[in-house]
C-alpha atoms as a PDB file:
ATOM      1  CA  UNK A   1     -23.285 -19.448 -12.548  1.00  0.00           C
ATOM      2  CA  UNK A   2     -23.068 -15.349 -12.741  1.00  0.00           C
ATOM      3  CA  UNK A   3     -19.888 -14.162 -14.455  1.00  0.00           C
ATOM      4  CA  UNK A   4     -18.689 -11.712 -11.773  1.00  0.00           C
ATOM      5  CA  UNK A   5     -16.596  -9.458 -14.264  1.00  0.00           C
ATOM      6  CA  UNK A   6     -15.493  -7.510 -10.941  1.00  0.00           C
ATOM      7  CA  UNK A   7     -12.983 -10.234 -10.503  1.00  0.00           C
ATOM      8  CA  UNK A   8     -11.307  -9.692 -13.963  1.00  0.00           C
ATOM      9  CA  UNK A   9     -11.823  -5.600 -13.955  1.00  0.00           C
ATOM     10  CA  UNK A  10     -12.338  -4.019 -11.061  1.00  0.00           C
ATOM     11  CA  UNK A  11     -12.846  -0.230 -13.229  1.00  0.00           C
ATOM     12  CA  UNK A  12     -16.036  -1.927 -14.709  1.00  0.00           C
ATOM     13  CA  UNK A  13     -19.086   0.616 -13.711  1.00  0.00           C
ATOM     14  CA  UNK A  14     -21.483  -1.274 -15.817  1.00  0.00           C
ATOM     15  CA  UNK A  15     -22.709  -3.940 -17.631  1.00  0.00           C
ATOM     16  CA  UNK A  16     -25.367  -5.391 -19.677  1.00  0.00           C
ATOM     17  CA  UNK A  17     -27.002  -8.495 -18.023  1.00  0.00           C
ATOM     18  CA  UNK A  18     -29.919 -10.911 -18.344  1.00  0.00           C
ATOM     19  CA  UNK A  19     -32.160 -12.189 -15.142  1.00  0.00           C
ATOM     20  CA  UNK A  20     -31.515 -15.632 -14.546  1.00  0.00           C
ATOM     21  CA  UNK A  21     -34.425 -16.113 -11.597  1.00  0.00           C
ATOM     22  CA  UNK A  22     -35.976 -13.879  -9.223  1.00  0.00           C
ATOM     23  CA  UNK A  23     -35.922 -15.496  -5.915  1.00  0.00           C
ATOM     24  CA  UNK A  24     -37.392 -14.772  -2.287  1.00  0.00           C
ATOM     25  CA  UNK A  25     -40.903 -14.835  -1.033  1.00  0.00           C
ATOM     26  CA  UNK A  26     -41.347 -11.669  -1.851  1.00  0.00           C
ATOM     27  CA  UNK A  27     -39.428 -11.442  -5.044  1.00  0.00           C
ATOM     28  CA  UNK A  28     -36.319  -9.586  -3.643  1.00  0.00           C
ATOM     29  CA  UNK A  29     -32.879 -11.509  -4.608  1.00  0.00           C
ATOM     30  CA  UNK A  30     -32.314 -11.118  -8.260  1.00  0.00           C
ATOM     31  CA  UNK A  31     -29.864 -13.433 -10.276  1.00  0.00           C
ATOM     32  CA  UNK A  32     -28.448 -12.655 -13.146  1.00  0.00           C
ATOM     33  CA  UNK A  33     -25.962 -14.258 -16.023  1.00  0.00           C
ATOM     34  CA  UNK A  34     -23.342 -11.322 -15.357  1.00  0.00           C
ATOM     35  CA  UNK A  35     -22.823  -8.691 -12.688  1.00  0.00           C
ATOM     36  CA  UNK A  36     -20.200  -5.988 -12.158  1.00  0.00           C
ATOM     37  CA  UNK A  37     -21.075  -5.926  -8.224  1.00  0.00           C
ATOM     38  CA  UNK A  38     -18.283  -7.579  -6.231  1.00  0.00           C
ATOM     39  CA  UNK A  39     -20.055 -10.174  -3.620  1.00  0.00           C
ATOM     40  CA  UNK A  40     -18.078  -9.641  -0.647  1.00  0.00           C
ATOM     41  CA  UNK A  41     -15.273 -11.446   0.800  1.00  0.00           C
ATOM     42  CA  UNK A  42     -12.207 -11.578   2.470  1.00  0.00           C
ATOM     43  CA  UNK A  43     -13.327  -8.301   4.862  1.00  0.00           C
ATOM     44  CA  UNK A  44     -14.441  -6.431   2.278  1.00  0.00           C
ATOM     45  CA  UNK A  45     -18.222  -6.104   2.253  1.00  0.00           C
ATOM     46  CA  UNK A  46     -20.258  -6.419  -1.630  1.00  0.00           C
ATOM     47  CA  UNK A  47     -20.967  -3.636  -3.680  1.00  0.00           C
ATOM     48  CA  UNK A  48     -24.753  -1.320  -3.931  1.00  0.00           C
ATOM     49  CA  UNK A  49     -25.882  -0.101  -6.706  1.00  0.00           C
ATOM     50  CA  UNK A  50     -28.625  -0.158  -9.460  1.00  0.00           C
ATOM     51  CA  UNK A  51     -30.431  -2.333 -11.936  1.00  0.00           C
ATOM     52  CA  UNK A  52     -31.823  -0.628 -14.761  1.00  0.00           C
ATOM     53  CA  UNK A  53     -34.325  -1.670 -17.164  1.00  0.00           C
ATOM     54  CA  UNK A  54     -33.674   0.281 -20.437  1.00  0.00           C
ATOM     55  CA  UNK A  55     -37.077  -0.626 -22.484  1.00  0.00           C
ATOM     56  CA  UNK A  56     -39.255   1.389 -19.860  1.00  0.00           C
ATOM     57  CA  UNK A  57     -36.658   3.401 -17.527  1.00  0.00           C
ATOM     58  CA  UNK A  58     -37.595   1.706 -14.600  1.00  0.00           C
ATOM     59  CA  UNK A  59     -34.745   0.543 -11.812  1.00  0.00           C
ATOM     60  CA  UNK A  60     -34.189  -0.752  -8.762  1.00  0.00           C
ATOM     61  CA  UNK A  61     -32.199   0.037  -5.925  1.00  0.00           C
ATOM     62  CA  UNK A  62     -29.470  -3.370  -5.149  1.00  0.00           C
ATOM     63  CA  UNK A  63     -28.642  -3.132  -1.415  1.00  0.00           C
ATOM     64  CA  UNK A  64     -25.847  -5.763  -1.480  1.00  0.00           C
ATOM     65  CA  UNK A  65     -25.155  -9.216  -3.196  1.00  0.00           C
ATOM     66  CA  UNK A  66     -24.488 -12.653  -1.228  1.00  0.00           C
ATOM     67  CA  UNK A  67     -24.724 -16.433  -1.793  1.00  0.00           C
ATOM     68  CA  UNK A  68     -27.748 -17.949  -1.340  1.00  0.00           C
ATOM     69  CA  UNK A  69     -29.217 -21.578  -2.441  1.00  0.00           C
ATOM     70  CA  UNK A  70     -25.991 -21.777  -3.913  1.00  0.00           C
ATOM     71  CA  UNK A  71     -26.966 -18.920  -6.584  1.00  0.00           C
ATOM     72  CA  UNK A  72     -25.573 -14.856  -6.759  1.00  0.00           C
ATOM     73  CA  UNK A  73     -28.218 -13.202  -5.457  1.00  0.00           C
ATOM     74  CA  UNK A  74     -28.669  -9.335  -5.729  1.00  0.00           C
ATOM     75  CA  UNK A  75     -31.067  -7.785  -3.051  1.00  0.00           C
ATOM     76  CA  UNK A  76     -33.621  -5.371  -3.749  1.00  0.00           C
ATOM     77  CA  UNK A  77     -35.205  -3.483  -2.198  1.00  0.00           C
ATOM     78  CA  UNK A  78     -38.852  -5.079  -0.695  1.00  0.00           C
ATOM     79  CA  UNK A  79     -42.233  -3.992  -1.502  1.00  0.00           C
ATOM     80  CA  UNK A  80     -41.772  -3.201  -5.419  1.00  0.00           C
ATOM     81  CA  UNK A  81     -42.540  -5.424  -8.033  1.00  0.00           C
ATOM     82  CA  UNK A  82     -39.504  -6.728  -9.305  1.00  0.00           C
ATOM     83  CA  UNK A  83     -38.242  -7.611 -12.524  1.00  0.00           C
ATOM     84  CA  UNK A  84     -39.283 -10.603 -14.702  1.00  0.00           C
ATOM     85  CA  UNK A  85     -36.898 -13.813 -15.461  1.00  0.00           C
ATOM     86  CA  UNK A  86     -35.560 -13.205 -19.304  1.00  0.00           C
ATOM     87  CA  UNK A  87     -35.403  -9.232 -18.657  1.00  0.00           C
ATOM     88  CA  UNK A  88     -32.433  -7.337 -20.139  1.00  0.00           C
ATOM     89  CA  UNK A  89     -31.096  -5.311 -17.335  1.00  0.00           C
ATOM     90  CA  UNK A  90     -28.303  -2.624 -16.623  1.00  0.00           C
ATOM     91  CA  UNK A  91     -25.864  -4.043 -13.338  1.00  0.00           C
ATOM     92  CA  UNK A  92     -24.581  -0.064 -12.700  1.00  0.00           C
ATOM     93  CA  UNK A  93     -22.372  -0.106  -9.625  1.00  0.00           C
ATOM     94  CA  UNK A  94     -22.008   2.707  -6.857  1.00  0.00           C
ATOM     95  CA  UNK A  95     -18.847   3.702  -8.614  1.00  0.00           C
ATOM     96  CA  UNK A  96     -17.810   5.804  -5.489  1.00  0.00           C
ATOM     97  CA  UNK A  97     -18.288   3.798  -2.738  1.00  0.00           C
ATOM     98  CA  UNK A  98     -16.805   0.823  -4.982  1.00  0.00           C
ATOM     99  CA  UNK A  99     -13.384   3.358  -5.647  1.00  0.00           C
ATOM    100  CA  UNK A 100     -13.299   3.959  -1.996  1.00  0.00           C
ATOM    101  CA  UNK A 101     -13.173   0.248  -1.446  1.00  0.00           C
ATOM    102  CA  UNK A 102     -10.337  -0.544  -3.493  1.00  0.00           C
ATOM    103  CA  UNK A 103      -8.260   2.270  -2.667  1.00  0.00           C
ATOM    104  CA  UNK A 104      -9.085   0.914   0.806  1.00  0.00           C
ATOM    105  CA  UNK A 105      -8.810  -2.484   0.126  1.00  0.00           C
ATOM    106  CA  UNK A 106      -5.561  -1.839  -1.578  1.00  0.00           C
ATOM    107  CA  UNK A 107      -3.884   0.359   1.481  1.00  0.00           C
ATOM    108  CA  UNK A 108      -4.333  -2.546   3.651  1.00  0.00           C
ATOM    109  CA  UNK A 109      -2.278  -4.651   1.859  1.00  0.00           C
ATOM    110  CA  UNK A 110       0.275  -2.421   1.559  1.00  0.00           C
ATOM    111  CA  UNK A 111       0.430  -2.332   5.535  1.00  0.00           C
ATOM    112  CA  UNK A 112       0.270  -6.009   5.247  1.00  0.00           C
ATOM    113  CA  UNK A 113       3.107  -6.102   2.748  1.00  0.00           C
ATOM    114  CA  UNK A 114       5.232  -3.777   4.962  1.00  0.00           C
ATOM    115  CA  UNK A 115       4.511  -5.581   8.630  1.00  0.00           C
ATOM    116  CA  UNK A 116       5.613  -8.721   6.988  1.00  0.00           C
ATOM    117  CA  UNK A 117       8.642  -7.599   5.037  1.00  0.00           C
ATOM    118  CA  UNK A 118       9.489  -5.419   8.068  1.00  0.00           C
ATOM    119  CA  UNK A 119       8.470  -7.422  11.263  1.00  0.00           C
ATOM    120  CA  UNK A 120       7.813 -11.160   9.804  1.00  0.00           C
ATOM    121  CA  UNK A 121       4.168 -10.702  11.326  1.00  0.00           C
ATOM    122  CA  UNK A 122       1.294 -12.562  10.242  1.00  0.00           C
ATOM    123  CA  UNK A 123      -2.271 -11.590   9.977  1.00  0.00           C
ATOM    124  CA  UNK A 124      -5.083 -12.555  12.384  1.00  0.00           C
ATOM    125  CA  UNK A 125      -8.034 -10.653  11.266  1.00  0.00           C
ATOM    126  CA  UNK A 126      -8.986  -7.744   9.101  1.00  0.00           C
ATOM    127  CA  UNK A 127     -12.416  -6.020   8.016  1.00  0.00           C
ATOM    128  CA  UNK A 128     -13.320  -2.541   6.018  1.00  0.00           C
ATOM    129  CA  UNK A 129     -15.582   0.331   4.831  1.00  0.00           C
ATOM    130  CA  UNK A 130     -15.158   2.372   2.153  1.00  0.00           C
ATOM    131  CA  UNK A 131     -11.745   4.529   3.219  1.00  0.00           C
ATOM    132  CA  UNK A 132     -11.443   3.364   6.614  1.00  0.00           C
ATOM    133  CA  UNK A 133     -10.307  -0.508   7.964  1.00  0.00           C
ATOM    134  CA  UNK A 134      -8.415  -2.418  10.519  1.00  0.00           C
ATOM    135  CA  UNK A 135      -5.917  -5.221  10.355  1.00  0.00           C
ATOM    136  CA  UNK A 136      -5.146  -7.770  13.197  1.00  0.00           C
ATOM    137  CA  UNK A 137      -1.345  -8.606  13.500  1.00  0.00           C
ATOM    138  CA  UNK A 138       0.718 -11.276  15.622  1.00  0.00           C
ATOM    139  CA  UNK A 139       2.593  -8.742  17.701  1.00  0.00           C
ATOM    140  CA  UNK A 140       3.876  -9.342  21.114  1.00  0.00           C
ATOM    141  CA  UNK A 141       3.179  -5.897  22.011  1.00  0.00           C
ATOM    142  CA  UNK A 142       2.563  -2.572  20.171  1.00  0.00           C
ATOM    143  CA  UNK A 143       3.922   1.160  20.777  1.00  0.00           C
ATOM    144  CA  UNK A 144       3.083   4.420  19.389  1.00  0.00           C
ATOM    145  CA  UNK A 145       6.700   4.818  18.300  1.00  0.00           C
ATOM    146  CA  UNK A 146       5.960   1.663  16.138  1.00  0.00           C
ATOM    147  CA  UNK A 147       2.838   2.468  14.811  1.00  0.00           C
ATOM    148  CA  UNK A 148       4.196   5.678  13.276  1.00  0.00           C
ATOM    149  CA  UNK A 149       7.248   4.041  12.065  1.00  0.00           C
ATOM    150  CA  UNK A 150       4.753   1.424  10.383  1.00  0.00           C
ATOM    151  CA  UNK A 151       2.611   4.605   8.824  1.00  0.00           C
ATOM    152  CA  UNK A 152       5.481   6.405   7.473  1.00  0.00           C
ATOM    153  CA  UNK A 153       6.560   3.240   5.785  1.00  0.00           C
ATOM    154  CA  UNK A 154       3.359   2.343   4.103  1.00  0.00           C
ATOM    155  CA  UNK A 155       2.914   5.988   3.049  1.00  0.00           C
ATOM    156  CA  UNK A 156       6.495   6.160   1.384  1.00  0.00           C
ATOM    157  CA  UNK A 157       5.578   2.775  -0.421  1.00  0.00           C
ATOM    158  CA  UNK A 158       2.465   4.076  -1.700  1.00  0.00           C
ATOM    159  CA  UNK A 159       4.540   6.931  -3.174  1.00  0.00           C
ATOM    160  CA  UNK A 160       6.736   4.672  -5.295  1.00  0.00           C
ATOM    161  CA  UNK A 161       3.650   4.350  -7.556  1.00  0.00           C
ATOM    162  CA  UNK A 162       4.206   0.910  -7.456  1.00  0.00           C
ATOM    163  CA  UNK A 163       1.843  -1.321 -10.297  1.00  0.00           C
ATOM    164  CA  UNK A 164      -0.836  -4.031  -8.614  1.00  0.00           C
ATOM    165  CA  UNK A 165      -0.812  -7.232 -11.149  1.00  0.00           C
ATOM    166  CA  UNK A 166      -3.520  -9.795 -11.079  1.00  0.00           C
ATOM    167  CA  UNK A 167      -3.316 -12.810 -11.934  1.00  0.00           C
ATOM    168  CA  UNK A 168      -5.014 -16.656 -11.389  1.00  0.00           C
ATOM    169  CA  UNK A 169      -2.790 -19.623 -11.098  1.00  0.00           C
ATOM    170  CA  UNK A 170      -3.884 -23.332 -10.735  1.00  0.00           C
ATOM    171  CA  UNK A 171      -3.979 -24.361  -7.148  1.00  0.00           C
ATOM    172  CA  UNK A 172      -0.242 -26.239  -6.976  1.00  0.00           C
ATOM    173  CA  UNK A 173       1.199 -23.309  -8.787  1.00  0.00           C
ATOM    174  CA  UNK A 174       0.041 -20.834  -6.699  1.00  0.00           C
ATOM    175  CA  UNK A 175       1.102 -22.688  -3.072  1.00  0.00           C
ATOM    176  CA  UNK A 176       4.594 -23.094  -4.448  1.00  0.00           C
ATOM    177  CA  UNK A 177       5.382 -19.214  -4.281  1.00  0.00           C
ATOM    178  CA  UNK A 178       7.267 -18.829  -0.759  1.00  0.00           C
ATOM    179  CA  UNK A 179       4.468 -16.649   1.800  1.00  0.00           C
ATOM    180  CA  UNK A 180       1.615 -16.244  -0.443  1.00  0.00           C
ATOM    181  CA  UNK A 181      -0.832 -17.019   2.577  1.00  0.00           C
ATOM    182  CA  UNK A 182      -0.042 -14.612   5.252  1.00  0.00           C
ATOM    183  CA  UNK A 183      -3.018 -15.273   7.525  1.00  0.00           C
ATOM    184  CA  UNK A 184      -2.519 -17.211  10.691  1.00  0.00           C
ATOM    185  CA  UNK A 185      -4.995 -19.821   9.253  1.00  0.00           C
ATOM    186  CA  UNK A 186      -5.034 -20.592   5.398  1.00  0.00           C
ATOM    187  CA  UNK A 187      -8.837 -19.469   4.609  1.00  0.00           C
ATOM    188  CA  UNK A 188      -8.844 -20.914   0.947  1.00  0.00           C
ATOM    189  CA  UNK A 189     -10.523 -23.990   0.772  1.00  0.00           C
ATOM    190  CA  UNK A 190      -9.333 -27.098  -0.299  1.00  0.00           C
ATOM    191  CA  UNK A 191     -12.258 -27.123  -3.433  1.00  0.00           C
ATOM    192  CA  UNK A 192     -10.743 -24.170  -4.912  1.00  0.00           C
ATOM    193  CA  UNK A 193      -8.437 -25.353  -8.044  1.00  0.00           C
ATOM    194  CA  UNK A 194      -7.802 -21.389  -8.819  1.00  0.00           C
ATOM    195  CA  UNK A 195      -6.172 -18.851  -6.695  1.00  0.00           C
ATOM    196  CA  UNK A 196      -6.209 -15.309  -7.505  1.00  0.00           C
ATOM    197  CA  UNK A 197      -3.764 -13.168  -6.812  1.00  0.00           C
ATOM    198  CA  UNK A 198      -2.857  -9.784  -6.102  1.00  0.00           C
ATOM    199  CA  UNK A 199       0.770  -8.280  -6.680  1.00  0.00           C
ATOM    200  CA  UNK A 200       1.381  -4.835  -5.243  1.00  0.00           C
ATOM    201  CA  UNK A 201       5.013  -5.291  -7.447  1.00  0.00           C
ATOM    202  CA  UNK A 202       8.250  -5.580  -4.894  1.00  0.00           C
ATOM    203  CA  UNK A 203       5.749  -5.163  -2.029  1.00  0.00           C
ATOM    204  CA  UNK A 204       3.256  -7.464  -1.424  1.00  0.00           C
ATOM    205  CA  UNK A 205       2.465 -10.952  -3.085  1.00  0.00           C
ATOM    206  CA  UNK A 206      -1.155 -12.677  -1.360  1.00  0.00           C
ATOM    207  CA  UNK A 207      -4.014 -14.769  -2.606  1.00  0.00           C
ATOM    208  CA  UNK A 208      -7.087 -12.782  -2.186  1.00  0.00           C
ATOM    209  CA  UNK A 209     -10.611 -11.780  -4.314  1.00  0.00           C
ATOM    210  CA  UNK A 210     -10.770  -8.229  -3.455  1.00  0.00           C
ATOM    211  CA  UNK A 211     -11.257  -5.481  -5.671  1.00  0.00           C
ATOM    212  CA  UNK A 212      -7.640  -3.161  -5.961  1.00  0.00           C
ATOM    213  CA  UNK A 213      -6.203  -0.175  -7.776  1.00  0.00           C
ATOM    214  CA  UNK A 214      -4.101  -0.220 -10.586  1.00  0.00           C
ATOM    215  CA  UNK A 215      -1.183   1.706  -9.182  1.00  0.00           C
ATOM    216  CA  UNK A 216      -0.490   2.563  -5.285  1.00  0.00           C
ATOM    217  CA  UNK A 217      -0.675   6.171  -6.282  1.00  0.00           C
ATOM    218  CA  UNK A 218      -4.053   5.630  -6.579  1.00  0.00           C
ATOM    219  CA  UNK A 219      -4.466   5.107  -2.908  1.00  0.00           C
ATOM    220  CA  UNK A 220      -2.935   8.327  -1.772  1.00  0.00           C
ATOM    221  CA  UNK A 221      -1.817   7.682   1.900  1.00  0.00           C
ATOM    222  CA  UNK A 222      -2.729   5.530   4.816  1.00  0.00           C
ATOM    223  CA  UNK A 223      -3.302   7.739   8.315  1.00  0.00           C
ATOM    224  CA  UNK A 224      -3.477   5.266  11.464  1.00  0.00           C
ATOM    225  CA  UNK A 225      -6.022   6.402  13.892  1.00  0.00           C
ATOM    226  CA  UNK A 226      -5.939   3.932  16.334  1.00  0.00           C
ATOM    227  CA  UNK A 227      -3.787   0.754  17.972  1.00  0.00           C
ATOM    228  CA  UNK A 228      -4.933  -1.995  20.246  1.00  0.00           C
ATOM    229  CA  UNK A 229      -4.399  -4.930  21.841  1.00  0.00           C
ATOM    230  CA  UNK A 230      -6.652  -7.972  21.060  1.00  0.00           C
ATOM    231  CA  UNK A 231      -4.759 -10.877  22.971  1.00  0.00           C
ATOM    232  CA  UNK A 232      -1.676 -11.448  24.037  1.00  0.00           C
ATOM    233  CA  UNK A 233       0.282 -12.023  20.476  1.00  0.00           C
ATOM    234  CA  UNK A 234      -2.678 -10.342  18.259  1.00  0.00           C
ATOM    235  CA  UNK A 235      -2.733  -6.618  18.194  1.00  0.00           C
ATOM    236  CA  UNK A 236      -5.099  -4.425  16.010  1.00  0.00           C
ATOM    237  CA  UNK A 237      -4.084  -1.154  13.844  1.00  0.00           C
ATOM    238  CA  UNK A 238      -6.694   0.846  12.976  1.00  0.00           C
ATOM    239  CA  UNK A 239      -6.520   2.983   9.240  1.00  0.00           C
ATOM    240  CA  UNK A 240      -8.112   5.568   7.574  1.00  0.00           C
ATOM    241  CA  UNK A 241      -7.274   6.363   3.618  1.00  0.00           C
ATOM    242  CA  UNK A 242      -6.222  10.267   2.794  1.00  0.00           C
ATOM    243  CA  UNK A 243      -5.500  12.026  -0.036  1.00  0.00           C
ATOM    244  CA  UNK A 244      -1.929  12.918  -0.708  1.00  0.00           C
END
């Protein structure tokens, strides 16, 4: 399987990698033995980037990674001939979008961390783009007085410049820490023997496979731009991520 070094350093722009197969009728999903690009998951859509192949300069252009056939696949783009299986290969990230993601991805766990601590609310839903994303919550109801109460929070949580830890546990270990899922429904499952986790430190404590910043400082400050209501207990908050 690809070692996706992503999931052990998220600050990895880069790697040296070998193709594994090239896949697709027309040769356009790419697997190799190790990737920096983080596949997507958990609301937070894969990485872009390029593959580079040093020995004659030329590169392609990866448009996103998924699953497929039970294999990593990176997808190029069509119409180009791709590269051959046994190539040695550069796996260069979009480094920007990729920052953008984590600071993102990051913020909306600190929300997360705060609405639970704060209002013992679980999470419903969630999705993101690089420096904008929205969380579902199980609220009753929703106000504009509570929403920038929530805001203000977050932001002077981020300021703390609190450290994000992460760390893998076996599957029993993991589900004996007190709230680790906070998602209405537990999405991990029951195959998976390791659970990794992130620690925003005295704030938040979840399993997840994201990609995250190593201090909340890092994130600058969370600016809500919108509220809704999605049911009758699930209500939406809608984020954007600012410099300080």
């Amino acid at each position: 399987m690809t070692q996706v070094i992503a999931y052990q350093d998220a600050y990895a722009k880069a790697v040296e990698t070998r193709v594994r197969a090239v896949e697709g009728e027309t040769g356009t999903l790419v697997v190799l033995d190790r990737t920096v690009f983080y596949p997507g998951g958990g609301g937070q859509p894969s990485d872009t980037g390029l593959l580079l192949r040093a020995a004659d300069g030329r590169s392609w252009t990866v448009s996103g990674v998924k699953r497929f056939g039970g294999e990593l696949v990176h997808e190029i783009e069509a119409g180009a001939e791709p590269p051959s299986v046994g190539d040695v290969l550069i796996a260069e990230v979009e480094w920007a979008r990729r920052y953008q993601l984590m600071r993102t991805h990051t913020a909306l766990h600190a929300l997360c961390g705060v609405v639970w601590r704060d209002h013992g609310a679980l999470v419903t839903g969630g999705n993101m783009e690089p420096g904008k994303g929205r969380m579902d919550f199980e609220f009753a109801s929703m106000s504009g007085d509570l929403v920038g109460s929530i805001e203000a929070t977050v932001n002077e949580e981020l300021a703390k410049g609190r450290p994000i830890h992460v760390t893998v546990l076996p599957r029993a270990e993991a589900f004996a820490i007190p709230d680790l899922i906070r998602t209405k429904v537990n999405l991990l499952p029951e195959g998976i023997e390791e659970i990794r986790i992130i620690d925003i430190e005295g704030l938040d404590l979840q399993a997840d496979g994201g990609t995250h910043v190593h201090n909340t400082l890092e994130v600058g400050q969370i600016r809500v731009t919108g509220y809704e209501s999605k049911g009758r207990i699930n209500k939406r908050i809608r984020l954007e991520v600012v410099d300080a």
